[in-house]
N, C-alpha and C. Protein backbone atom coordinates (compact mmCIF):
# COMPACT_ATOMS: atom_id res chain seq x y z
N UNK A 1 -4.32 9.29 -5.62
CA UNK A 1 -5.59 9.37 -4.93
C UNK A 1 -5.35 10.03 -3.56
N UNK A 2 -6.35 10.62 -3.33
CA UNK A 2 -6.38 11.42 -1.66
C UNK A 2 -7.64 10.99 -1.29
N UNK A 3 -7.04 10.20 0.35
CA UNK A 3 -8.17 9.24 1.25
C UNK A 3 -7.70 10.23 2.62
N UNK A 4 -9.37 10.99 2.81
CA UNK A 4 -9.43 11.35 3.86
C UNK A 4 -9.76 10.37 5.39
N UNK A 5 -9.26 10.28 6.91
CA UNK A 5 -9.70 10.11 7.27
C UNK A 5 -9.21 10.67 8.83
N UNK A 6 -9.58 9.73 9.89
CA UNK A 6 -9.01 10.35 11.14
C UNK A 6 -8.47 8.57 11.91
N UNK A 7 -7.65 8.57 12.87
CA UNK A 7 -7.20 7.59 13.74
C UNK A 7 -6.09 7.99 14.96
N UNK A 8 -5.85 6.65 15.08
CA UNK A 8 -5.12 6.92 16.83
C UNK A 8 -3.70 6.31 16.40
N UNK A 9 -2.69 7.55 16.25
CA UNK A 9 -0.87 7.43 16.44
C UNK A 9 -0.82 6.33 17.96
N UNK A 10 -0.16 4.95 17.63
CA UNK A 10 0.49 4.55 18.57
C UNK A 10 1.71 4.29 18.35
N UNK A 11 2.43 5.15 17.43
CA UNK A 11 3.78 5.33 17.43
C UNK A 11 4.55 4.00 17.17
N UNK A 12 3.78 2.58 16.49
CA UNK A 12 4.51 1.83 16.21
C UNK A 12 4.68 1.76 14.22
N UNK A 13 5.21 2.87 14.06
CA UNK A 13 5.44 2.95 12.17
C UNK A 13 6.39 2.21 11.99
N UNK A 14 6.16 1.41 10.68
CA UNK A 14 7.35 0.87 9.80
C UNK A 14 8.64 1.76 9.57
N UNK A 15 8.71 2.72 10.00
CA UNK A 15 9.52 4.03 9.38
C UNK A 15 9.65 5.06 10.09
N UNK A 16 10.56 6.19 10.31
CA UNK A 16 10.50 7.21 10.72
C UNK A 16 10.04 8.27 9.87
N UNK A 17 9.40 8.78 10.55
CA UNK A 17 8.71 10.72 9.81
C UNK A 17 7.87 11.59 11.03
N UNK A 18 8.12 12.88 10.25
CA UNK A 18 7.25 13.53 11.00
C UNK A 18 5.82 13.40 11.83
N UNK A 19 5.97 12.48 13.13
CA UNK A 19 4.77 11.86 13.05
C UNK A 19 4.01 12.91 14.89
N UNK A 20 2.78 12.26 15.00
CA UNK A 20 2.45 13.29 16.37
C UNK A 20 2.56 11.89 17.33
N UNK A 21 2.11 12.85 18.57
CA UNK A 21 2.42 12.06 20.03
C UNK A 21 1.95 10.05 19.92
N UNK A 22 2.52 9.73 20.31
CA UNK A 22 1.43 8.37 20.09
C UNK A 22 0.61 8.30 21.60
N UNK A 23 -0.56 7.97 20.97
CA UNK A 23 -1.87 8.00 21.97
C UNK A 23 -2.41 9.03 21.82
N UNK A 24 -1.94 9.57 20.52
CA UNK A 24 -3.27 10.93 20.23
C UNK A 24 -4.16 10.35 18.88
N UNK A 25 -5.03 11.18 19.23
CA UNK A 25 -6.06 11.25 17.70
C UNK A 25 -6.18 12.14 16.29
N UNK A 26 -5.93 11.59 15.21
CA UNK A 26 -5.81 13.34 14.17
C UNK A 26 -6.82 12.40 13.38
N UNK A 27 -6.80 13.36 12.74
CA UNK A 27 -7.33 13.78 11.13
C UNK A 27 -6.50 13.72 10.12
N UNK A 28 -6.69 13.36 9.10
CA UNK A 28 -5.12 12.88 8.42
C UNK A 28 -5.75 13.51 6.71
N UNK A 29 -4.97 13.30 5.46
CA UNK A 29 -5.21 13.05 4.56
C UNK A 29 -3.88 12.36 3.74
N UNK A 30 -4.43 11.21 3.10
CA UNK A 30 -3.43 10.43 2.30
C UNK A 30 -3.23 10.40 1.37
N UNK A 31 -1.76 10.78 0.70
CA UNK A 31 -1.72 10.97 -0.89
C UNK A 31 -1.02 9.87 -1.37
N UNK A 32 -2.15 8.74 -1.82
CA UNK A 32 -1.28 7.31 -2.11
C UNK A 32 -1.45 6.99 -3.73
N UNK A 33 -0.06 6.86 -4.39
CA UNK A 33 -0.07 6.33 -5.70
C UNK A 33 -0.75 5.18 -6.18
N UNK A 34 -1.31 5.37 -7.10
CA UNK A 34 -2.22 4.05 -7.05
C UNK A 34 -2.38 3.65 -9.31
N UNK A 35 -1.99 2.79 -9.77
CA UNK A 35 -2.35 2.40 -11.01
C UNK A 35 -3.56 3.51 -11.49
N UNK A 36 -4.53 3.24 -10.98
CA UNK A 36 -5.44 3.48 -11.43
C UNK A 36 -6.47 4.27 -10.47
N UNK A 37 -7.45 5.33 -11.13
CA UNK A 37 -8.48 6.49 -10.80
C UNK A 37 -9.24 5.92 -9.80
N UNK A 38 -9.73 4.64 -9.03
CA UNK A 38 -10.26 4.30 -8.26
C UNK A 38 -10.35 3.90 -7.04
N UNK A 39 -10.75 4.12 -5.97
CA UNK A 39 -10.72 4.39 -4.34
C UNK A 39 -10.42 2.86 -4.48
N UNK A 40 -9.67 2.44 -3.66
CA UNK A 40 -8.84 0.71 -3.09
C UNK A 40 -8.98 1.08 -1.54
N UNK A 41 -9.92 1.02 -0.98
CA UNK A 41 -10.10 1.28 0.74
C UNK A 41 -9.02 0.34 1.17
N UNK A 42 -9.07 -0.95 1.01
CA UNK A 42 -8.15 -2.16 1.56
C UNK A 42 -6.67 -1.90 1.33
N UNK A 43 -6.42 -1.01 0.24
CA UNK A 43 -4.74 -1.21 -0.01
C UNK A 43 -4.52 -0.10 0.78
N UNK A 44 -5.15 1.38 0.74
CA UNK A 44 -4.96 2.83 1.47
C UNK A 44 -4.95 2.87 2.99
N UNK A 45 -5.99 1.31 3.64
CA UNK A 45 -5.92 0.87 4.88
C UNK A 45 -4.23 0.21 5.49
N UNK A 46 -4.16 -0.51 4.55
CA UNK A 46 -2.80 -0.78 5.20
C UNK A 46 -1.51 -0.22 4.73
N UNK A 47 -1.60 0.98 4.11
CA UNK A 47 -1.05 2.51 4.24
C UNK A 47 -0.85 3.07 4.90
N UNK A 48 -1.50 3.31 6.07
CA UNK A 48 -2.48 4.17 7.08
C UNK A 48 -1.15 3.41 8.07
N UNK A 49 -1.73 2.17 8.06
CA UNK A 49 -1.24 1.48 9.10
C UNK A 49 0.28 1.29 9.07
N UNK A 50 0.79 1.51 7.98
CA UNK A 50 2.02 1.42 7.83
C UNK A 50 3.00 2.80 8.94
N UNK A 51 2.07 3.67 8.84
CA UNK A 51 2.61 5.13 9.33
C UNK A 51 2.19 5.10 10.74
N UNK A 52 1.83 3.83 11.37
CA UNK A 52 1.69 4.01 12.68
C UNK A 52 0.08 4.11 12.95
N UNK A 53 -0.68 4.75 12.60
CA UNK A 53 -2.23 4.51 13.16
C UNK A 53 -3.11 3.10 12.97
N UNK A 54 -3.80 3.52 13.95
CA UNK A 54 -5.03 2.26 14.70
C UNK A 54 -5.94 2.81 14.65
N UNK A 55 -6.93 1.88 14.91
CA UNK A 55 -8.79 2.53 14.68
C UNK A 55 -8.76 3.82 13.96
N UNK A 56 -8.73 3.11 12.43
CA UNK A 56 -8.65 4.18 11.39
C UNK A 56 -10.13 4.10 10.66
N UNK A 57 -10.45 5.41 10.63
CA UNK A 57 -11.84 5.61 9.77
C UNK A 57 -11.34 6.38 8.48
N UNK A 58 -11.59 5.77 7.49
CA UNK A 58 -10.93 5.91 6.43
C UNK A 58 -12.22 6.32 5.18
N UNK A 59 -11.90 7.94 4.64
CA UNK A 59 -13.17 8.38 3.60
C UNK A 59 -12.63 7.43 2.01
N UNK A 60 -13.82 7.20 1.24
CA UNK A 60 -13.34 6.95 -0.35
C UNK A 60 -12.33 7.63 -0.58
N UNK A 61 -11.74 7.24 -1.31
CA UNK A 61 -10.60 8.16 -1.88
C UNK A 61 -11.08 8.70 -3.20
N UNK A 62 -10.01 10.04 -4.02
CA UNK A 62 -10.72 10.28 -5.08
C UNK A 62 -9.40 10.70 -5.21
N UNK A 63 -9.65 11.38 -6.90
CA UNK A 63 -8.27 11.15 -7.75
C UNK A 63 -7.98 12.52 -7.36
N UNK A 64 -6.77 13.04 -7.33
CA UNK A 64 -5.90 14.63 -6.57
C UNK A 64 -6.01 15.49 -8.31
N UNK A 65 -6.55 16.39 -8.35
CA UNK A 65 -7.00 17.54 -8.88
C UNK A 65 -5.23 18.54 -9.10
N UNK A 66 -4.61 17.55 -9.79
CA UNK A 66 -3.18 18.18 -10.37
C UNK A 66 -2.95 19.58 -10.44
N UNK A 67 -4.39 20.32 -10.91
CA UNK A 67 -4.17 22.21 -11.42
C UNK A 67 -4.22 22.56 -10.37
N UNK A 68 -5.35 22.16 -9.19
CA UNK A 68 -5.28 23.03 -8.03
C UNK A 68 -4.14 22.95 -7.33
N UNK A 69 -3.32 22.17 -7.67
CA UNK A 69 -1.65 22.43 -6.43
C UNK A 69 -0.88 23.55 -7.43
N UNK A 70 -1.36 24.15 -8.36
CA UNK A 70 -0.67 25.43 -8.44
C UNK A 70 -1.29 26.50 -8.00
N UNK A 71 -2.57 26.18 -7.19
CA UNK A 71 -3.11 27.61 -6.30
C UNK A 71 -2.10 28.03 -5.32
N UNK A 72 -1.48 29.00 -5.00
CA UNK A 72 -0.89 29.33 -3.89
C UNK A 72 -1.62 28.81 -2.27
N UNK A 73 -2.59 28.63 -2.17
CA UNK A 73 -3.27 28.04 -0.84
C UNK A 73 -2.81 27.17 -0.82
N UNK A 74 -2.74 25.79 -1.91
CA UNK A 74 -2.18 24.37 -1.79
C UNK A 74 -1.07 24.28 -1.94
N UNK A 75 -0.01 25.32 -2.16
CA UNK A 75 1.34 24.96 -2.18
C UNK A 75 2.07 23.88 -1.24
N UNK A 76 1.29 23.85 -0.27
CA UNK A 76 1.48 23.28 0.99
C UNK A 76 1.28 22.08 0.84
N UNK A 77 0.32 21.53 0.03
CA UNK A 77 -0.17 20.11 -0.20
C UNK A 77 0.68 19.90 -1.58
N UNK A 78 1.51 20.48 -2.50
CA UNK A 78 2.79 19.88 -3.60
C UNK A 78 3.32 18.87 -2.69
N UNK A 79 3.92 18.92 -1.59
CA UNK A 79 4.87 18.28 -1.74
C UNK A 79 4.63 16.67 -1.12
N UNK A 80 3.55 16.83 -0.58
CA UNK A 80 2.52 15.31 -0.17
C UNK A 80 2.69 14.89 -1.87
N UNK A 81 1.77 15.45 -2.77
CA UNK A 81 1.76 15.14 -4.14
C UNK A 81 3.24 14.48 -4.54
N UNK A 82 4.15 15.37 -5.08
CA UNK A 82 5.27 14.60 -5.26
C UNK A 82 6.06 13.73 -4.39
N UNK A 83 5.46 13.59 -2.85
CA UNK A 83 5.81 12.43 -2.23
C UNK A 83 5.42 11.25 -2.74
N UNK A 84 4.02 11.29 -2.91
CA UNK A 84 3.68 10.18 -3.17
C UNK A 84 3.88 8.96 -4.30
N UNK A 85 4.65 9.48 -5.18
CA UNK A 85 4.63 9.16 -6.62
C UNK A 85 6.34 9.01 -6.08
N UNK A 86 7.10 9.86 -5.29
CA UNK A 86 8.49 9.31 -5.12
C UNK A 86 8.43 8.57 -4.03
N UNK A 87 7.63 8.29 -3.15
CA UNK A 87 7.81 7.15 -1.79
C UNK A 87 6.64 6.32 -1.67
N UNK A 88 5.64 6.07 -2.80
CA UNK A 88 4.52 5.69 -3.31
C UNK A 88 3.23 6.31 -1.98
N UNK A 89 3.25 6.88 -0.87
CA UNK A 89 2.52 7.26 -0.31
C UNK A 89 2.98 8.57 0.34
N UNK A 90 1.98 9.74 0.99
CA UNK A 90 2.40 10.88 2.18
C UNK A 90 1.06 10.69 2.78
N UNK A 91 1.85 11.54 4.17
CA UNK A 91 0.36 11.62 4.78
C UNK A 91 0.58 13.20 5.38
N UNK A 92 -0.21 13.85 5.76
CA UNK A 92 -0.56 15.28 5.97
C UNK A 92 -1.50 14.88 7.47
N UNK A 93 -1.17 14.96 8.51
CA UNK A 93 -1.90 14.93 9.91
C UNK A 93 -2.59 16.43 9.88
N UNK A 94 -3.28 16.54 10.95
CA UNK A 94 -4.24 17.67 11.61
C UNK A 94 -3.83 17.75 12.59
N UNK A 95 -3.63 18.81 13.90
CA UNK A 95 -3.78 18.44 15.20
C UNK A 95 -5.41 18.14 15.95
């Protein structure tokens, strides 16, 4: 599933990764493994939070469209995809 949303990095993540300044604001999108085809706001929330963000506004999620990551435009978004299924979540920031 991919849950769009936006929140505030305060740089306290469970984990290290590529993450932005803490005390900034992005735009994010989340590619979180999930059983089953249906948006789980509550489990994708404390996802979110796992990677460090606060006052998270978080869109439905919907199921990731497998053919379009062989468009050359989304090449960029493969490897969120096979993150997620090998580290059960990715996240993709905005500035």
């Amino acid at each position: 599933m991919i849950y769009p949303g936006s929140a505030r990095f305060d740089g306290k993540a469970e984990f290290e990764w590529a993450s932005p300044a803490p005390g900034s604001t992005h735009r994010f999108l989340l590619f979180f493994a999930q059983d089953e085809s249906v948006s789980k706001l509550g489990l994708a929330l404390q996802e979110v939070a796992r990677y460090g963000f606060r006052d998270i506004e978080l869109g439905e999620g919907r199921p990731i469209d497998v053919e379009s990551l062989n468009d050359p435009a989304m090449a960029a978004f493969r490897k969120h995809y096979e993150g997620a299924f090998s580290e059960e979540s990715s996240l993709v920031w905005y500035p």
